[in-house]
Protein backbone atom coordinates (compact mmCIF):
# COMPACT_ATOMS: atom_id res chain seq x y z
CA UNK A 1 38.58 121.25 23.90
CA UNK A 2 37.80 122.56 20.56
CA UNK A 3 39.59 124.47 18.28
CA UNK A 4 37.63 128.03 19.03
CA UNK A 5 38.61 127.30 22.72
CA UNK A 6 42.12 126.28 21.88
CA UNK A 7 42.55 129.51 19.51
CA UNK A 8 41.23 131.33 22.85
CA UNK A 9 43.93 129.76 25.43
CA UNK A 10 46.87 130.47 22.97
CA UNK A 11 45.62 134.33 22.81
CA UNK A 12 45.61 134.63 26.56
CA UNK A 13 48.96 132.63 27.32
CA UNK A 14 51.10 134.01 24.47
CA UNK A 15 52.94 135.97 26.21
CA UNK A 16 53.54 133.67 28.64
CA UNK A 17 55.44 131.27 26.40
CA UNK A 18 57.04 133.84 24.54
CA UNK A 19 58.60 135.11 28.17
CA UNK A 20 59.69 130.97 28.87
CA UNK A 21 61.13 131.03 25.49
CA UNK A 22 63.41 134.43 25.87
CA UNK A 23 64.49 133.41 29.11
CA UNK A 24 65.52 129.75 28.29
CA UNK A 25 66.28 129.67 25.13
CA UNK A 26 70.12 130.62 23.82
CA UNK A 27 70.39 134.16 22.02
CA UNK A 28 72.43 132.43 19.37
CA UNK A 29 69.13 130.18 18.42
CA UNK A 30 66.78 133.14 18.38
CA UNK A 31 65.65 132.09 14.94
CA UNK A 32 64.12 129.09 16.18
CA UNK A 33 61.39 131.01 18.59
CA UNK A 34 58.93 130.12 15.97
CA UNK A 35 59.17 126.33 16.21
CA UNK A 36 59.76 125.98 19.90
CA UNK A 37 56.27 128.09 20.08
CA UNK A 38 54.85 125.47 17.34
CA UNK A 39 56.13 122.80 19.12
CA UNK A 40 54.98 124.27 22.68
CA UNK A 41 51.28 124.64 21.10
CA UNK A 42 51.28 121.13 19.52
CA UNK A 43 52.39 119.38 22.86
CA UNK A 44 49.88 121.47 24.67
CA UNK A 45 47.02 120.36 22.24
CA UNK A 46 48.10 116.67 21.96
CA UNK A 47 47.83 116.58 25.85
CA UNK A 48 44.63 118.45 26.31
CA UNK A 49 43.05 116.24 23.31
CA UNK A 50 43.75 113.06 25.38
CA UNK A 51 42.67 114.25 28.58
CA UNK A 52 46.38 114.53 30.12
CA UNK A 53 46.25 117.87 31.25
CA UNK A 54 45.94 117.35 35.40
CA UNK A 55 44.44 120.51 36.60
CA UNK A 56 47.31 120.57 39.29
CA UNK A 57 48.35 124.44 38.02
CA UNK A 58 46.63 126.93 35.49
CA UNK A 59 46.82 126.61 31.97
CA UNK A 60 49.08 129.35 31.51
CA UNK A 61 51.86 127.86 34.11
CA UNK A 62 51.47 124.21 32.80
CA UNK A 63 52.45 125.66 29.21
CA UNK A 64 54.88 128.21 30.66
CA UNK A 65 56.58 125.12 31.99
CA UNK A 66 56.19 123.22 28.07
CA UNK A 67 58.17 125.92 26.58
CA UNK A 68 60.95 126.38 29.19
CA UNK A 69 60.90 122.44 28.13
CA UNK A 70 61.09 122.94 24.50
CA UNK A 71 63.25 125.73 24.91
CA UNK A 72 65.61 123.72 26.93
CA UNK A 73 65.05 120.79 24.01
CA UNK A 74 65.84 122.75 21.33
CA UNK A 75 69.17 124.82 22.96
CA UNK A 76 70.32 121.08 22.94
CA UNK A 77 69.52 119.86 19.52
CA UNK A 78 70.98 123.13 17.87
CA UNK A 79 74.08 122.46 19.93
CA UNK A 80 74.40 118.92 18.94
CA UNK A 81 73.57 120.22 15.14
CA UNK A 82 76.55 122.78 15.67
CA UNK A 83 78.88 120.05 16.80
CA UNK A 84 78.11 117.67 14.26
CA UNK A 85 79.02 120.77 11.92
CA UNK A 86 82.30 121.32 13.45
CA UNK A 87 83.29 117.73 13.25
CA UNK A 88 81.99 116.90 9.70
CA UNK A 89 83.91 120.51 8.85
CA UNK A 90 87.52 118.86 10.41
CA UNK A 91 86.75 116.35 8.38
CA UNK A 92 86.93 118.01 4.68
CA UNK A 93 90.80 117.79 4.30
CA UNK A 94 93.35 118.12 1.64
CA UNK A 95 93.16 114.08 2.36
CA UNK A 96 89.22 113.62 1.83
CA UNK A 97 89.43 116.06 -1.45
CA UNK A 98 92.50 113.49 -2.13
CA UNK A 99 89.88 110.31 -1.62
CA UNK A 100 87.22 111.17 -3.05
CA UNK A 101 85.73 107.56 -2.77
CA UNK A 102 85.48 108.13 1.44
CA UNK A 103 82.13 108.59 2.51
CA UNK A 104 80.69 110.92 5.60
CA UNK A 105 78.29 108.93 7.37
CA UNK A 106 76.91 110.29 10.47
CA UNK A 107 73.44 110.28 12.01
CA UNK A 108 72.08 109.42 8.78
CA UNK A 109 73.96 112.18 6.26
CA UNK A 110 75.97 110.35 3.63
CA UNK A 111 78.05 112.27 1.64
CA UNK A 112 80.46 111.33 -0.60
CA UNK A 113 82.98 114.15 -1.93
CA UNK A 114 82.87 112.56 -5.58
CA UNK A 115 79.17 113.69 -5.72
CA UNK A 116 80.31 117.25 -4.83
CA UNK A 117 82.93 116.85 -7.31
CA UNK A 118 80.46 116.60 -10.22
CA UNK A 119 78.87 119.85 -8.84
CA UNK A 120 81.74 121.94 -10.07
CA UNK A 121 82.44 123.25 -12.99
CA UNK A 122 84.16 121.27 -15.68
CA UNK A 123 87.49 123.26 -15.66
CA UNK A 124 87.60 122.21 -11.56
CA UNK A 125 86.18 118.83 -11.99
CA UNK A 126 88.27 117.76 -14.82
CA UNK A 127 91.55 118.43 -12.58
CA UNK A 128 90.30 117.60 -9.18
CA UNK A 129 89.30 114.23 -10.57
CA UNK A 130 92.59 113.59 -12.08
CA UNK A 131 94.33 114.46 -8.37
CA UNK A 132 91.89 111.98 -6.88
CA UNK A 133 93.16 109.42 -9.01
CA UNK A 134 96.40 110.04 -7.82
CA UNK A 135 98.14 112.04 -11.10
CA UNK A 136 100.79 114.79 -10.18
CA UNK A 137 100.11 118.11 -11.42
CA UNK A 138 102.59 117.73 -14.10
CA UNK A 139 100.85 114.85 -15.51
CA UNK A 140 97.33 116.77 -15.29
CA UNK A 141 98.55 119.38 -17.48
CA UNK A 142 100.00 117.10 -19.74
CA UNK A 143 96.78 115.41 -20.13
CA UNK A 144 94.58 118.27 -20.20
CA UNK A 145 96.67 120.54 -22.57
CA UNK A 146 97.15 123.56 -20.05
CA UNK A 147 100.04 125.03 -17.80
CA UNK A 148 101.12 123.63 -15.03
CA UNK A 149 100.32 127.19 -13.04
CA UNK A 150 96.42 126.64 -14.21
CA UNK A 151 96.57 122.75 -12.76
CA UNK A 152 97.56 124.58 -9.17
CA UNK A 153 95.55 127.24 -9.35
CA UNK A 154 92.12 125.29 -10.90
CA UNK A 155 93.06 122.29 -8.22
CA UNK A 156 93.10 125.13 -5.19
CA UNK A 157 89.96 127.28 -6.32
CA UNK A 158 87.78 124.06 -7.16
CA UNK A 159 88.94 122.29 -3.44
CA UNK A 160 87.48 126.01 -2.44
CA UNK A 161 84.90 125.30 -4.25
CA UNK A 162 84.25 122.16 -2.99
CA UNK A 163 84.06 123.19 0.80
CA UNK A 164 81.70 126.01 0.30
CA UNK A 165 78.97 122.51 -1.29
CA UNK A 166 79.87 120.20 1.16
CA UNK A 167 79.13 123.25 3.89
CA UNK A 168 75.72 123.77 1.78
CA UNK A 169 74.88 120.38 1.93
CA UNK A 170 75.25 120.00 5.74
């Protein structure tokens, strides 16, 4: 099949995936119509290109039957991503912002909170790296010349801080 006859079979069985897609894919993941069509198309072409495609059922039911597929594929890969999202979100706690040197490894995403830490700016960095050594707030604002009031408040807006980047970053 060449690519004027392939351009030809995606006009004619559009609407056909699209309908697949809407009925198999979650509302929640509606953003992702775009690649499950891509992906639909590519399958559809890598199969026809190596002579795969039967003849058992029309064109337009064999790819009907690719996108409920990738559909189906993708509803479970955005789930998956959402869990991992939940679970890496548990994870930021007073005690990882505390240990800074424990790393998030998990299908392949390290993170490690110190690298967030030097994302911050300096009046948030300065103290949250002095609590992840361990100092008391007394001794922070001993060190860095400011109120004890500003070591609470800098040490709670810049762990905010810190969420909202380790969020981005996942």
């Amino acid at each position: 099949m060449d690519q004027r006859e392939f351009a030809g079979l995606i006009d004619s069985t559009k609407h056909i995936v699209l309908s697949a897609i809407k009925k198999n894919l979650y509302e929640e993941f509606y953003d992702s119509i775009d690649d499950v069509v891509q992906e639909t198309y590519i399958r559809a072409y890598k199969s026809l290109a190596a002579n795969k495609f039967r003849g058992d059922s029309s064109h337009s039911t064999w790819l009907y039957t690719i996108a409920r597929n990738e559909s189906l594929r993708m509803n479970q890969k955005r789930m998956r991503q959402a869990n991992l999202t939940i679970r890496l979100k548990e994870k930021v706690t007073q005690d990882s912002i505390l240990n800074p040197r424990e790393e998030y490894s998990e299908r392949g995403m390290d993170i490690e909170i110190q690298d967030l830490i030097s994302n911050l700016p300096w009046k948030y960095k300065s103290v949250l790296a002095l609590v992840s050594e361990g100092y008391k707030e007394q001794q922070i604002a001993e060190k860095l010349g400011i109120p004890e009031g500003t070591v609470k408040s800098r040490s709670f807006r810049g762990k905010q801080m810190l969420k909202k980047l380790f969020f981005q970053e996942t």
